[in-house]
Protein backbone atom coordinates (compact mmCIF):
# COMPACT_ATOMS: atom_id res chain seq x y z
CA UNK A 1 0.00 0.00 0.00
CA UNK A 2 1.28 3.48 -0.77
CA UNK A 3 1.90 5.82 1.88
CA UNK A 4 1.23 9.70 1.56
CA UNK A 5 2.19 12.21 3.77
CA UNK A 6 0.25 15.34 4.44
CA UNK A 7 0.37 18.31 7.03
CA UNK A 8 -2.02 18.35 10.24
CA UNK A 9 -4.50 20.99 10.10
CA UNK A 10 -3.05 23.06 12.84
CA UNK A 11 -2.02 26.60 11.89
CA UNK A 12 1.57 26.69 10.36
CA UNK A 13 3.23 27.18 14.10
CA UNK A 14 1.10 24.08 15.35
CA UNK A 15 0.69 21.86 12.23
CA UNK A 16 3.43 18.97 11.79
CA UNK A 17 3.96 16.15 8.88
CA UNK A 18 2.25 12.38 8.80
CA UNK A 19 2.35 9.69 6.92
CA UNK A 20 -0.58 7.65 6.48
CA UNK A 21 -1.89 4.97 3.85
CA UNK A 22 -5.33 3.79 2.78
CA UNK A 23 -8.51 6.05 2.48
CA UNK A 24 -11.04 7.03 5.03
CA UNK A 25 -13.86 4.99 3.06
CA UNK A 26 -11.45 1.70 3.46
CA UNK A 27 -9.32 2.52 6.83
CA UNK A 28 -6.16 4.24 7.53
CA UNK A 29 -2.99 3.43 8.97
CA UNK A 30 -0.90 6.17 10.76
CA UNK A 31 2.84 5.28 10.80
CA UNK A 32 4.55 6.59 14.24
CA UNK A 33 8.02 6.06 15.05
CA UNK A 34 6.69 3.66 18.01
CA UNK A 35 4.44 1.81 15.69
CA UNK A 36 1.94 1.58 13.19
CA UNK A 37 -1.34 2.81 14.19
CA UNK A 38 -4.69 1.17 12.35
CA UNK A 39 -7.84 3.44 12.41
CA UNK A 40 -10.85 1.40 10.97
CA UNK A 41 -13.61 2.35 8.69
CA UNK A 42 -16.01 1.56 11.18
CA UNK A 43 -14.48 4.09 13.49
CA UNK A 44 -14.51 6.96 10.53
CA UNK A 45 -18.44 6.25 10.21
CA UNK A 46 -19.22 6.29 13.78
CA UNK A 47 -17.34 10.11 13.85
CA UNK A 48 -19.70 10.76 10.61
CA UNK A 49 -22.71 9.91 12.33
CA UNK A 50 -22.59 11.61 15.60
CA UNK A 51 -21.46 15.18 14.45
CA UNK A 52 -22.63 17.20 11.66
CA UNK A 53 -21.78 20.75 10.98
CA UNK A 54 -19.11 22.74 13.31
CA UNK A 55 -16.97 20.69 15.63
CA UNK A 56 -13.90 22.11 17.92
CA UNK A 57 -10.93 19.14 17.22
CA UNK A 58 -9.92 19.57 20.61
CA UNK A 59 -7.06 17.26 20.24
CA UNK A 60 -5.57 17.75 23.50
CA UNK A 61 -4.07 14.32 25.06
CA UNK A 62 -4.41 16.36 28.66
CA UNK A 63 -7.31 18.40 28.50
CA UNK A 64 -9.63 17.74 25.48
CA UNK A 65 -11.88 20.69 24.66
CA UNK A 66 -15.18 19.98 26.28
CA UNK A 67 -18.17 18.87 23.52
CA UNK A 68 -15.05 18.57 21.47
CA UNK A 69 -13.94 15.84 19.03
CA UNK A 70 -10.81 14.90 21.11
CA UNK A 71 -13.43 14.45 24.10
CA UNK A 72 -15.63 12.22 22.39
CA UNK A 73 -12.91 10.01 21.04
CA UNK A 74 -11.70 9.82 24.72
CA UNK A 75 -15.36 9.03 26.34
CA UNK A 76 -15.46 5.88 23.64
CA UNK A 77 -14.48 2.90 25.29
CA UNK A 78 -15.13 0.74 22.08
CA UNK A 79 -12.62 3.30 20.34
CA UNK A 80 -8.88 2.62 20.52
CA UNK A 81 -8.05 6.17 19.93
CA UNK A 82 -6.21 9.35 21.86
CA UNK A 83 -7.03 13.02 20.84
CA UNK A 84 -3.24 12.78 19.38
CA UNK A 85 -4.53 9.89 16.69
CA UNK A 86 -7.58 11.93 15.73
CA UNK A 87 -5.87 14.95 14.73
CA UNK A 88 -4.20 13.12 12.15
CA UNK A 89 -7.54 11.11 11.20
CA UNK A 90 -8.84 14.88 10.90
CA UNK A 91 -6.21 15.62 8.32
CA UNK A 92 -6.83 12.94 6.08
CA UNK A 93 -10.42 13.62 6.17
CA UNK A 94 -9.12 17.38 5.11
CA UNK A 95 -7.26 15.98 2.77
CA UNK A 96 -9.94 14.02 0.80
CA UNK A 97 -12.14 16.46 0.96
CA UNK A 98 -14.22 14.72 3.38
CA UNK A 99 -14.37 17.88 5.99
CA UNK A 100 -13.64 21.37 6.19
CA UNK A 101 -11.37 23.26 8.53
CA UNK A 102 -11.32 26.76 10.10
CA UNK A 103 -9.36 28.28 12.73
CA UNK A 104 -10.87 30.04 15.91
CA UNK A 105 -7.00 31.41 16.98
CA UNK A 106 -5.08 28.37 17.32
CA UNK A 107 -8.19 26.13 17.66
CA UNK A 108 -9.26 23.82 15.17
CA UNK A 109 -13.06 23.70 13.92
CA UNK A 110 -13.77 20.53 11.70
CA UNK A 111 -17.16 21.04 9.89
CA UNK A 112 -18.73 17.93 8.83
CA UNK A 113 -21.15 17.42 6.37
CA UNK A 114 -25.00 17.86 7.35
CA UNK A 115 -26.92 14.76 7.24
């Protein structure tokens, strides 16, 4: 599988390189230097489902924004995901044109499609 690698969606002073492979319709794998990290499909629908319209990223590992995406990855038992791991699921659903992003200062806003 070929591997891409894209920016975060963080302003220029926050955002940082990933590499990734697959698609959001199919899964993604996020390559880290301490491993390989798989996000499922499954996982990509269940963020399409609960949230439509504006959504704070919130990708904090300490102190996820509250009614933010980073908190409702970390309330998700079923979901093998930290904030960290969503904010690079959030740029590969910026980067197929899945999403949209704004900026509030430094914050992130993801705007998902309305149902």
């Amino acid at each position: 599988m070929t591997s891409t690698t894209i920016p975060t969606c963080g302003l220029p002073p926050k955002r940082s390189l990933f590499t990734y492979s697959g698609n959001s319709h199919e899964g993604i794998v996020v390559e880290y230097p301490s491993g390989n990290k798989t996000i499922p499909r499954e996982i990509i629908d269940i963020l399409f489902d609960k949230h439509e319209g504006p959504v704070m990223l919130g990708a904090s590992m300490t102190s996820p924004t509250e009614g933010g995406l980073g908190e409702f990855i970390s309330l998700q038992q079923q979901i093998d995901l930290t904030p960290r791991n969503l904010s690079h699921l959030i740029g590969v659903l910026f980067h197929e044109n899945r999403v949209e992003i704004n900026h509030r200062g430094y914050a992130v806003v993801v705007i998902f499609p309305i149902h």
